[in-house]
N, C-alpha and C. Protein backbone atom coordinates (compact mmCIF):
# COMPACT_ATOMS: atom_id res chain seq x y z
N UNK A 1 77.95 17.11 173.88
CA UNK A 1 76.84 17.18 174.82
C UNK A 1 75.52 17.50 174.11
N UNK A 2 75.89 18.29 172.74
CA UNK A 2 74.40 18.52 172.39
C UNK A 2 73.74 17.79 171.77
N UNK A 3 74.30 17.18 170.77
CA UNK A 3 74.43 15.40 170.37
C UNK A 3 73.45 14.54 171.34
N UNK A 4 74.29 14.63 172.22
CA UNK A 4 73.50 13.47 173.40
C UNK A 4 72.18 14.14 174.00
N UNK A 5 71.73 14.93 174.25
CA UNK A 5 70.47 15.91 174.25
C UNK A 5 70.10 15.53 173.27
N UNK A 6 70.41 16.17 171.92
CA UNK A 6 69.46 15.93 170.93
C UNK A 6 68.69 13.81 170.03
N UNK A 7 69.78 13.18 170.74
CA UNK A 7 69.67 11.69 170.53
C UNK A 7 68.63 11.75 171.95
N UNK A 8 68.70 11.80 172.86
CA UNK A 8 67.64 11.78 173.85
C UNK A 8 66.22 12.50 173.56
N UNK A 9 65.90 13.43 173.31
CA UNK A 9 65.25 14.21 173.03
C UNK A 9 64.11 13.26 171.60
N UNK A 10 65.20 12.65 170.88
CA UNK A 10 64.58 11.71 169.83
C UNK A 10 63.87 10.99 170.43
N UNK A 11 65.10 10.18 171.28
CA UNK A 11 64.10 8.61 171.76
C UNK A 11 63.03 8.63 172.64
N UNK A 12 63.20 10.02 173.40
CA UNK A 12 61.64 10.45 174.06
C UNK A 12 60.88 10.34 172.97
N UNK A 13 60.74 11.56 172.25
CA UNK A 13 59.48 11.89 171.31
C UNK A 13 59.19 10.61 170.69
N UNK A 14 59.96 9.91 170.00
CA UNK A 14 59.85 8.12 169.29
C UNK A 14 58.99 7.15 170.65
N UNK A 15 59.21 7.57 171.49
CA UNK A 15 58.39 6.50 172.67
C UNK A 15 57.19 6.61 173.16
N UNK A 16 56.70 8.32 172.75
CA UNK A 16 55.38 9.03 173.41
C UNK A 16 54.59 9.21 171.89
N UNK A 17 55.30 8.61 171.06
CA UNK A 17 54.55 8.59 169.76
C UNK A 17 53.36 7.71 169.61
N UNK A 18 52.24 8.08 169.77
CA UNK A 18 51.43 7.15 170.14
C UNK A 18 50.22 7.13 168.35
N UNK A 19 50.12 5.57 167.89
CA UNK A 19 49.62 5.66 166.80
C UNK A 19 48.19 5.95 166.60
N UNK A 20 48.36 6.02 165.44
CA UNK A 20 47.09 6.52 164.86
C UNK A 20 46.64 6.01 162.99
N UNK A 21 45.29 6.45 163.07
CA UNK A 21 45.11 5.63 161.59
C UNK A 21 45.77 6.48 160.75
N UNK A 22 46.27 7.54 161.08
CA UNK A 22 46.85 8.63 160.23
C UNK A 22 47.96 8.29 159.45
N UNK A 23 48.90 7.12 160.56
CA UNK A 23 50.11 5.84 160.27
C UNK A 23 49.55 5.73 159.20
N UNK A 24 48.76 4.99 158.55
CA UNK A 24 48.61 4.04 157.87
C UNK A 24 48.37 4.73 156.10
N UNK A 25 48.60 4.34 155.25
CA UNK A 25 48.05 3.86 153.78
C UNK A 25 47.44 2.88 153.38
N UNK A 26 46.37 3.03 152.61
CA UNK A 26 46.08 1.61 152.23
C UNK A 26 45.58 2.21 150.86
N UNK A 27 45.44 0.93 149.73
CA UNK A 27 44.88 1.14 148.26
C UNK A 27 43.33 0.93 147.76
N UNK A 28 43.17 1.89 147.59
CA UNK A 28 41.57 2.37 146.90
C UNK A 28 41.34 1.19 146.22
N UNK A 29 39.64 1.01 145.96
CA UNK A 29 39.27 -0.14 145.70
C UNK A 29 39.49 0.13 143.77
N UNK A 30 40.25 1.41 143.20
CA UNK A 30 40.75 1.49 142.27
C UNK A 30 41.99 1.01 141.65
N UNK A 31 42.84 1.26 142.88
CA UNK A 31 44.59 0.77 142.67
C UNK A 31 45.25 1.93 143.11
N UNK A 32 44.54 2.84 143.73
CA UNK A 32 45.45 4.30 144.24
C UNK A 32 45.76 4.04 145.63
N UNK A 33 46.73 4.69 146.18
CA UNK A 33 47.35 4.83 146.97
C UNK A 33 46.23 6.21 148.03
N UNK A 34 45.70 5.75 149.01
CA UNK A 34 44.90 6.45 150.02
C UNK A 34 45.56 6.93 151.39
N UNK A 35 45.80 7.69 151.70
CA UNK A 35 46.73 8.26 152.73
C UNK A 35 45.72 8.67 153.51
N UNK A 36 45.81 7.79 154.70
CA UNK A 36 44.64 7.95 155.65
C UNK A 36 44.51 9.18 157.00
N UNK A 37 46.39 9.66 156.21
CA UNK A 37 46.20 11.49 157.07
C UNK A 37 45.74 12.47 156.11
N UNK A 38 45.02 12.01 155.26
CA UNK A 38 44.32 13.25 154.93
C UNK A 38 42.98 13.39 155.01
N UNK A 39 42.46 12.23 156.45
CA UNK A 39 41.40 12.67 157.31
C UNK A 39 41.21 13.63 158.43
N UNK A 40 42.89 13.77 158.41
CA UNK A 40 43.18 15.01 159.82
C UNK A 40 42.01 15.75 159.88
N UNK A 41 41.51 15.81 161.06
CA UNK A 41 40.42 16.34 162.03
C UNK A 41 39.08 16.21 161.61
N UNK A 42 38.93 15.12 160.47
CA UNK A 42 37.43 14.37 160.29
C UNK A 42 36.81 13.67 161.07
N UNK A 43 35.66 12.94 161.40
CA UNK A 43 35.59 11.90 162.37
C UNK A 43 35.11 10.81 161.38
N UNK A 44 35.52 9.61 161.39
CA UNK A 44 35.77 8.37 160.11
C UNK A 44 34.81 7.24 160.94
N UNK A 45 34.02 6.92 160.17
CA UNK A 45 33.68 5.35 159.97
C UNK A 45 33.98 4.68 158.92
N UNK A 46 35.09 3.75 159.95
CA UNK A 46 35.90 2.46 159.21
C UNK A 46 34.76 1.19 159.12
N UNK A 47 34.34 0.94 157.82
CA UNK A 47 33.26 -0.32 157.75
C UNK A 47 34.03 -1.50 157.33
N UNK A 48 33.84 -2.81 157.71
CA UNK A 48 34.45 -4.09 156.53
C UNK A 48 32.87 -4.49 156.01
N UNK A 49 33.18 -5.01 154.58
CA UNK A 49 31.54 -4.51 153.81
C UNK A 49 31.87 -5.98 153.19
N UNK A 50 30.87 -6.06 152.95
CA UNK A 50 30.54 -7.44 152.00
C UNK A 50 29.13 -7.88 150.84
N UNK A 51 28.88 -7.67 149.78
CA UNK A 51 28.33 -7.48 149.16
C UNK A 51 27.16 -8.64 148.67
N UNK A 52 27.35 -10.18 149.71
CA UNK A 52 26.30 -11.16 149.18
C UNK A 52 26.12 -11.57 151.07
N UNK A 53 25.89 -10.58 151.99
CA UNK A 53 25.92 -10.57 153.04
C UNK A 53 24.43 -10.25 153.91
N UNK A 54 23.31 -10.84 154.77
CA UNK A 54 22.03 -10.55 155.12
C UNK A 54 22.14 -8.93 155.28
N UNK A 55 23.90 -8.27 155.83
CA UNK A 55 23.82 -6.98 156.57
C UNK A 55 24.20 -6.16 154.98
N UNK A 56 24.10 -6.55 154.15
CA UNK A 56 24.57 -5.93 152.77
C UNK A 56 23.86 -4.85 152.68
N UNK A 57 22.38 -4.58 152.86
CA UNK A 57 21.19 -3.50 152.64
C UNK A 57 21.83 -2.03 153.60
N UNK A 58 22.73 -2.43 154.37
CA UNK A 58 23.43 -1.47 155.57
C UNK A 58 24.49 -0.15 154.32
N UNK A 59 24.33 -0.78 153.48
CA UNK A 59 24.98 -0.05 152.17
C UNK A 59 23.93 1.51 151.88
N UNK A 60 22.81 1.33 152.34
CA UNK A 60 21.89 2.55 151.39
C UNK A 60 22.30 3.43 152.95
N UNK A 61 22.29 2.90 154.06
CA UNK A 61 22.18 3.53 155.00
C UNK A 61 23.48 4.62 155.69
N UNK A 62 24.53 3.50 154.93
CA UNK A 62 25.91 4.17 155.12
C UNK A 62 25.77 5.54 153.76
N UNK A 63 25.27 4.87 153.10
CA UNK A 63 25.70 6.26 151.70
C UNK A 63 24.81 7.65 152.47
N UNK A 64 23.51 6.82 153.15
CA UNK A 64 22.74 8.43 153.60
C UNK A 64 23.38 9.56 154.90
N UNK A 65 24.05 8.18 155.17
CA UNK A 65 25.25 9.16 156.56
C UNK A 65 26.63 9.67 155.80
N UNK A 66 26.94 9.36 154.97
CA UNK A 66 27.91 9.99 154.48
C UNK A 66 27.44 11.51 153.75
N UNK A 67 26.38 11.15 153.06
CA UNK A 67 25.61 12.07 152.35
C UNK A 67 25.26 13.31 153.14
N UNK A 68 24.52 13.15 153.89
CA UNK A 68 24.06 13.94 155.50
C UNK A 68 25.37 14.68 155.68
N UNK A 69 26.29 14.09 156.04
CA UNK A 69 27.49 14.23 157.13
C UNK A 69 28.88 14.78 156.47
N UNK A 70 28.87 14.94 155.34
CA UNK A 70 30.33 14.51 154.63
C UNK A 70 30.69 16.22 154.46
N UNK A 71 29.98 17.08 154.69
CA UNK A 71 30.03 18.58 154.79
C UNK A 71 30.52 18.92 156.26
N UNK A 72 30.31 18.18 157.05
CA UNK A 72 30.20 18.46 158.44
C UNK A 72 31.75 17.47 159.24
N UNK A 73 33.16 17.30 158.46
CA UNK A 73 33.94 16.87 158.57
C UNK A 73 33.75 15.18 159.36
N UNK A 74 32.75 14.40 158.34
CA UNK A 74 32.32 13.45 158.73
C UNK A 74 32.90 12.14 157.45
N UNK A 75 33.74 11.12 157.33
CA UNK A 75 33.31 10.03 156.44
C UNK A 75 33.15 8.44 156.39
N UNK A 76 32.82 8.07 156.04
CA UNK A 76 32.44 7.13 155.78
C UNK A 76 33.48 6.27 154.98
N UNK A 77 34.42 5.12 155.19
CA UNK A 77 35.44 4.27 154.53
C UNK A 77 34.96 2.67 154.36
N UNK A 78 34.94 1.99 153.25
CA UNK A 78 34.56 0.61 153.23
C UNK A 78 35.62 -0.12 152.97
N UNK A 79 35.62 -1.16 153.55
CA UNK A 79 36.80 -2.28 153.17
C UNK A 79 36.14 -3.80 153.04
N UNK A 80 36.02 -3.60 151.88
CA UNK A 80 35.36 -5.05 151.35
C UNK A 80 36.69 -6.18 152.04
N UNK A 81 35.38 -7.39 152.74
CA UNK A 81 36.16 -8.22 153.05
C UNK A 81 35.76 -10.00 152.98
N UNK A 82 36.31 -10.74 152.16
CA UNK A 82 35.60 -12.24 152.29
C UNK A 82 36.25 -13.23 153.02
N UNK A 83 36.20 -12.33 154.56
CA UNK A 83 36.40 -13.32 156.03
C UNK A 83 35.21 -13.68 156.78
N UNK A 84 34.04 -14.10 155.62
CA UNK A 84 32.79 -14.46 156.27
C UNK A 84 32.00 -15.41 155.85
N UNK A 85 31.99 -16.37 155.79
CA UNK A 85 31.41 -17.02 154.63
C UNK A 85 31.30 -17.06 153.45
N UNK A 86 33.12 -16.31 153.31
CA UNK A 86 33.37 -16.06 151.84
C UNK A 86 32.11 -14.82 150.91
N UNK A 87 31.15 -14.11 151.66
CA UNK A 87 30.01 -12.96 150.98
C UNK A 87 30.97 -11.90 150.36
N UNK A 88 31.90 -12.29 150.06
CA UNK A 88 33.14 -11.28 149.15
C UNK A 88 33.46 -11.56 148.35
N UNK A 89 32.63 -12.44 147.19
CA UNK A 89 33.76 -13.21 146.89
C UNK A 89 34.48 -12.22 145.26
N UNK A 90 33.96 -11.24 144.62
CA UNK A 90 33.78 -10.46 143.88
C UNK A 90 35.64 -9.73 143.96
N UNK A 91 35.49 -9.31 142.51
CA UNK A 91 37.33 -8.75 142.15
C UNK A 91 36.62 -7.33 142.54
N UNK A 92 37.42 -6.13 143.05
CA UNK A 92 37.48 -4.84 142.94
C UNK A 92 36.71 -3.91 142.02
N UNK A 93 36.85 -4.86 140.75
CA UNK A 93 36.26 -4.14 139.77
C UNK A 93 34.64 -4.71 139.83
N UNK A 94 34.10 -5.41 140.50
CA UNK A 94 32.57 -6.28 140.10
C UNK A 94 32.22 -5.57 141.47
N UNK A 95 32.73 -5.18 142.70
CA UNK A 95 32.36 -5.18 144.04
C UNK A 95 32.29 -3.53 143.42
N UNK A 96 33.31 -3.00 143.08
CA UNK A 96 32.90 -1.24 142.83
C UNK A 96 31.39 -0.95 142.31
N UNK A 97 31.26 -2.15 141.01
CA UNK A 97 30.06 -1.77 140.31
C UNK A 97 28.98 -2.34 140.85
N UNK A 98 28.80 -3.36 141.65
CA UNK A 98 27.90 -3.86 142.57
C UNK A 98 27.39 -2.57 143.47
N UNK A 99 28.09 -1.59 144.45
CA UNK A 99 28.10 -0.86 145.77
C UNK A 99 27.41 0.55 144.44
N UNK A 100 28.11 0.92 143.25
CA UNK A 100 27.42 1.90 142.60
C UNK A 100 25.85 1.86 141.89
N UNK A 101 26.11 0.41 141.16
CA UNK A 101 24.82 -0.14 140.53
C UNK A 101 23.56 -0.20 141.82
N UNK A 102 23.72 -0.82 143.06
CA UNK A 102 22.77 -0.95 144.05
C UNK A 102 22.28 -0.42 145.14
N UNK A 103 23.43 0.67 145.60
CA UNK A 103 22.88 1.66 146.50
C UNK A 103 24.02 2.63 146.39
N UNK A 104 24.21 3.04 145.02
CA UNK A 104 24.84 4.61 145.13
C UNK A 104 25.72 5.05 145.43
N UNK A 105 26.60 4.19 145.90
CA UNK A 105 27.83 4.43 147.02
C UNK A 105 28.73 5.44 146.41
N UNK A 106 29.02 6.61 146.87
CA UNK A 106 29.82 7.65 146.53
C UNK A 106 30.76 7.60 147.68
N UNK A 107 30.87 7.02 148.72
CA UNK A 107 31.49 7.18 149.73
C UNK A 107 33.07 6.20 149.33
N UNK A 108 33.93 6.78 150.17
CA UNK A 108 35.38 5.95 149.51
C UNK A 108 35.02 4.36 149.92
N UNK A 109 35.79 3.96 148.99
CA UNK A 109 36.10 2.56 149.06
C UNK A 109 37.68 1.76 148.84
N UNK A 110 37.58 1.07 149.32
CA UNK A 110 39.00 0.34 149.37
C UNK A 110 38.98 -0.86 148.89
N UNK A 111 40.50 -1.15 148.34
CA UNK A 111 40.33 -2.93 147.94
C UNK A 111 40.13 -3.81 149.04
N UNK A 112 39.75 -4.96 148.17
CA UNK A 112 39.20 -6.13 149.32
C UNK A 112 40.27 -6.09 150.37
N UNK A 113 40.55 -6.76 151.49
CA UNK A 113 41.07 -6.84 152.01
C UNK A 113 40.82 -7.85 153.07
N UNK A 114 41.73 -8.26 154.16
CA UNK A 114 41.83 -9.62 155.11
C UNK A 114 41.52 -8.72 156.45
N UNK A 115 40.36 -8.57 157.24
CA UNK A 115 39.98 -8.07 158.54
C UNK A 115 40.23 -8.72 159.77
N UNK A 116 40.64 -10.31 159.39
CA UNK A 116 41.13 -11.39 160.47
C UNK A 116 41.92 -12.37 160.09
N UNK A 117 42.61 -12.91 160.93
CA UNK A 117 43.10 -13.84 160.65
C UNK A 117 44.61 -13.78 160.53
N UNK A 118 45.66 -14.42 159.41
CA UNK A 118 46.91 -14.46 159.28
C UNK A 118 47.31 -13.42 158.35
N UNK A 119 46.10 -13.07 157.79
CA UNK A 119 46.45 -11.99 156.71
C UNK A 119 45.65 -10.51 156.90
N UNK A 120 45.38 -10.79 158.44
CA UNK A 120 45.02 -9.68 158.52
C UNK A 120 46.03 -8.11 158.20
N UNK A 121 44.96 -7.24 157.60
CA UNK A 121 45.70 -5.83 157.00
C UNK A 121 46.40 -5.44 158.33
N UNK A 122 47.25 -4.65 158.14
CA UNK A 122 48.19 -3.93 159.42
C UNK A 122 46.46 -2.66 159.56
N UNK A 123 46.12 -2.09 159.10
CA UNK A 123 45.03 -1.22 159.86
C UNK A 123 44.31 -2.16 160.53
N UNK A 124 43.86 -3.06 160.56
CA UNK A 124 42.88 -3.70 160.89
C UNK A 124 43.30 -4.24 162.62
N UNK A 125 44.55 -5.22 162.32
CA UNK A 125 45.87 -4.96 163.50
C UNK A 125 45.45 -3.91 164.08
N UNK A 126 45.50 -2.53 164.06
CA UNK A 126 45.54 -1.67 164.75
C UNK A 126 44.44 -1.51 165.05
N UNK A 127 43.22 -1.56 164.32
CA UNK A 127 42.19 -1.40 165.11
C UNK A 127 41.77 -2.52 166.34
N UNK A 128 42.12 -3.52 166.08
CA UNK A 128 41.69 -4.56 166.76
C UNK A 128 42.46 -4.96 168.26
N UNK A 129 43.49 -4.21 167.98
CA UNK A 129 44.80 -4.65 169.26
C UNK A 129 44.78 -3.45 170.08
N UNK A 130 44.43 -3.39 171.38
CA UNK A 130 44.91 -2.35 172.35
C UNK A 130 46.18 -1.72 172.33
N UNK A 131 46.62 -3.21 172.24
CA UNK A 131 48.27 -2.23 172.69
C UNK A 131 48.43 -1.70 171.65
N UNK A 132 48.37 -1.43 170.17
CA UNK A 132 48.45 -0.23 169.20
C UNK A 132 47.38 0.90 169.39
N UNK A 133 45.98 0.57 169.32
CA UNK A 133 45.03 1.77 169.64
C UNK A 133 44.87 2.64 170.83
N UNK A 134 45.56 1.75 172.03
CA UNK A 134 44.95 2.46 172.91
C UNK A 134 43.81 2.50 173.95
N UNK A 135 42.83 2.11 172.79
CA UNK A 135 41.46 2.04 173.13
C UNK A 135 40.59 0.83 174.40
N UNK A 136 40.85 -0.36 172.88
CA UNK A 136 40.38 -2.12 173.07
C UNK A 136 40.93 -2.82 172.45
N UNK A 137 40.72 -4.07 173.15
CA UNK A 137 40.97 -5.11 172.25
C UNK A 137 39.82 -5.56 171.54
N UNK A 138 39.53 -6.22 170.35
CA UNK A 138 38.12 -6.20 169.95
C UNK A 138 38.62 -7.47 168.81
N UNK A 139 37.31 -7.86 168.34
CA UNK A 139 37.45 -9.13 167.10
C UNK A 139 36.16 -8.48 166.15
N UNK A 140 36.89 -8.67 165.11
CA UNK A 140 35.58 -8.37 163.81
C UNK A 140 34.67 -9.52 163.80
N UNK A 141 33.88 -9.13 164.50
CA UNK A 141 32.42 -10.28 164.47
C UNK A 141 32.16 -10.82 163.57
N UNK A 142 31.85 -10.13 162.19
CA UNK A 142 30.90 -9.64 160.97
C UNK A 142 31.20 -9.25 160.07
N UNK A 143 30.69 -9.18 159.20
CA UNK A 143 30.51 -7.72 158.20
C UNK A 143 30.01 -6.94 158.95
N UNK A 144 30.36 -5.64 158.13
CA UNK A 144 29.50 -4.23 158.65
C UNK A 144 29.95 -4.04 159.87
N UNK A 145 31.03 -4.71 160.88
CA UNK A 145 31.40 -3.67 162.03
C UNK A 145 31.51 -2.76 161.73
N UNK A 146 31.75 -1.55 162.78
CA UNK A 146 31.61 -0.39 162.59
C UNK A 146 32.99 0.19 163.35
N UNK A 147 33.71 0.76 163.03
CA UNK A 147 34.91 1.42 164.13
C UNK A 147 35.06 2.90 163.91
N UNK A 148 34.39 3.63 165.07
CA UNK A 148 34.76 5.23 165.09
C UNK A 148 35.60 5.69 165.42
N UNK A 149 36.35 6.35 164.34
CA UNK A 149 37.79 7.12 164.95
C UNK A 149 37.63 8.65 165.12
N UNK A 150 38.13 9.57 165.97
CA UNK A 150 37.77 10.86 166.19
C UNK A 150 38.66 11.71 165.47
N UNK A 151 38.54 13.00 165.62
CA UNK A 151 39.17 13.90 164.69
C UNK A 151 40.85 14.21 164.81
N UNK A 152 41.24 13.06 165.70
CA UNK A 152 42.67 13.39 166.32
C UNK A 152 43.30 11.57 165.87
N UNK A 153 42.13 11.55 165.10
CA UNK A 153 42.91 9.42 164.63
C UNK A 153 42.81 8.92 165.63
N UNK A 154 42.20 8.93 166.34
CA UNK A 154 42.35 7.47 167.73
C UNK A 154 40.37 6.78 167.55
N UNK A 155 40.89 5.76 167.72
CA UNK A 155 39.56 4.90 167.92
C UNK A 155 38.72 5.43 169.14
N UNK A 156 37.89 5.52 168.70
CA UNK A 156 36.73 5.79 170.04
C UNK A 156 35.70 4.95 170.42
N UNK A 157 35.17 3.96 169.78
CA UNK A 157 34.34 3.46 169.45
C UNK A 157 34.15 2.03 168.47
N UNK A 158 33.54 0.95 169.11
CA UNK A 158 33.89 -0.22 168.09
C UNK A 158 31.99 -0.64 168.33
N UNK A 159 31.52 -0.33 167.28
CA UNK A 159 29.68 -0.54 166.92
C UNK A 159 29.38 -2.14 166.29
N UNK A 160 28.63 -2.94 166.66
CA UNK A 160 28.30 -4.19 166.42
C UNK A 160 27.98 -4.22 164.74
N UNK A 161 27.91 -5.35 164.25
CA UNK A 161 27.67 -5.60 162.85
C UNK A 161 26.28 -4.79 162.46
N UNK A 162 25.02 -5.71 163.76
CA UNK A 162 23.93 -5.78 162.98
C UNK A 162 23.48 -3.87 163.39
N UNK A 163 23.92 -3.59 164.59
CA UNK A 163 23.70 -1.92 164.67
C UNK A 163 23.65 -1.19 163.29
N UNK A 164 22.69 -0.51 162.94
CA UNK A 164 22.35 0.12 162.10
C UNK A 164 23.42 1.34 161.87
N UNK A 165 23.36 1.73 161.15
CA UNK A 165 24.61 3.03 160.61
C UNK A 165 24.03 4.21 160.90
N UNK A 166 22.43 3.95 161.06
CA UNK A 166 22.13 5.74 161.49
C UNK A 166 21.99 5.12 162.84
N UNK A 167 22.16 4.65 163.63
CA UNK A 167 22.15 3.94 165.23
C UNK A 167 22.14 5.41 165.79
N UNK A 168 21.04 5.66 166.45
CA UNK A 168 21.04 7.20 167.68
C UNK A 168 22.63 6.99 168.34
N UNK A 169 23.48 5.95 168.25
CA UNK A 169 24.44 6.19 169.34
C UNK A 169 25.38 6.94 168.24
N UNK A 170 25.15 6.49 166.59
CA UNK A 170 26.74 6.72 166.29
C UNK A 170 25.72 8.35 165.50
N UNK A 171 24.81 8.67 165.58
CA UNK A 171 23.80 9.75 164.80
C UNK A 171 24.94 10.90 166.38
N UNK A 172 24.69 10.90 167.41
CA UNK A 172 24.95 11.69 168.15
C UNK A 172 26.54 11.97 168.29
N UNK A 173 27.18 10.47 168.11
CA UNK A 173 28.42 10.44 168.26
C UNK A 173 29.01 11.67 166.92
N UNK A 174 28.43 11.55 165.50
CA UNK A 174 28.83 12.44 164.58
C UNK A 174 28.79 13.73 164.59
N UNK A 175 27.19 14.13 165.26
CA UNK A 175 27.08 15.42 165.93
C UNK A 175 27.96 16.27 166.91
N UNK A 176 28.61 14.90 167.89
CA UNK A 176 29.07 15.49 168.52
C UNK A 176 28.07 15.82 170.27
N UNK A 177 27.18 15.18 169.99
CA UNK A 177 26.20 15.16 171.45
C UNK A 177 26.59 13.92 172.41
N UNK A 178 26.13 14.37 173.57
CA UNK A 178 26.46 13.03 174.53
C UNK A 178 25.04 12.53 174.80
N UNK A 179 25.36 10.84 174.77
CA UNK A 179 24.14 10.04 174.67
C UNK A 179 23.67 10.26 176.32
């Protein structure tokens, strides 16, 4: 009997398990292994970035919100991606020194990666699909979308390409104020 309690008791908790980016790993735009629960109780902007892109200059603006913010359990994540007119087209190692050489980027970065399509990344999946987030359903427009996740891993928020990175909506959203 306790068996069968405790096998029940599983397949509850396994069913009310509801995901989060915390699920996920993905590899640094170095070759490391990034464990995306060790944002527990940060609030994250997930960017897809592209480096020969009109929204490319959105780079000085993200480093000054990370900069600002990164004390205040705030960060900033890039995921270079060439699902846009190919503005990706750069290896890991040319896109790192591109984002350092041109606007400073201290903020993490990730390898290139697929934001749509057949090869889309499993995070990306999750951000984009309701029925995993929760949230929305949504399509990566662009470069430079923007996706806010809160301090508990759930999406809150999906910000347009050309929206600016200090945008009063996502400046308050970091604070923590209501618009």
């Amino acid at each position: 009997m306790k068996f069968v309690f405790f096998l029940a008791f599983i397949l509850v908790a396994g069913f009310t398990h509801s995901q989060t980016i915390y699920d996920f790993k993905v590899t640094d735009i170095s070759g490391n292994t990034f464990d995306l629960a060790s944002l527990k109780g940060k609030k994250v902007m997930i960017v897809n970035t592209a480096s020969k892109c009109g929204l490319t200059p959105q780079y000085e603006q993200l480093e000054a919100l990370y900069k600002k913010y990164q004390n205040q359990n705030f960060v900033v994540i890039g995921f270079p991606a060439n699902d846009f007119m190919k503005q990706e087209p750069g290896s890991n190692e040319e896109i790192e020194s591109f984002c350092h050489k041109n606007y400073g980027v201290t903020f993490p970065m990730m390898a290139k990666i697929s934001v749509k399509g057949k090869e889309m990344h499993p995070l990306y999946n999750f951000l984009t699909s309701k029925s995993l987030n929760k949230f929305q359903d949504s399509d990566v427009k662009w470069n430079f979308q923007k996706y806010l996740i809160d301090e508990n891993g759930k999406l809150v928020k999906v910000i347009n390409p050309s929206t600016a990175p200090n945008d009063a909506e996502i400046i308050q959203w970091i604070e923590g104020k209501k618009s």
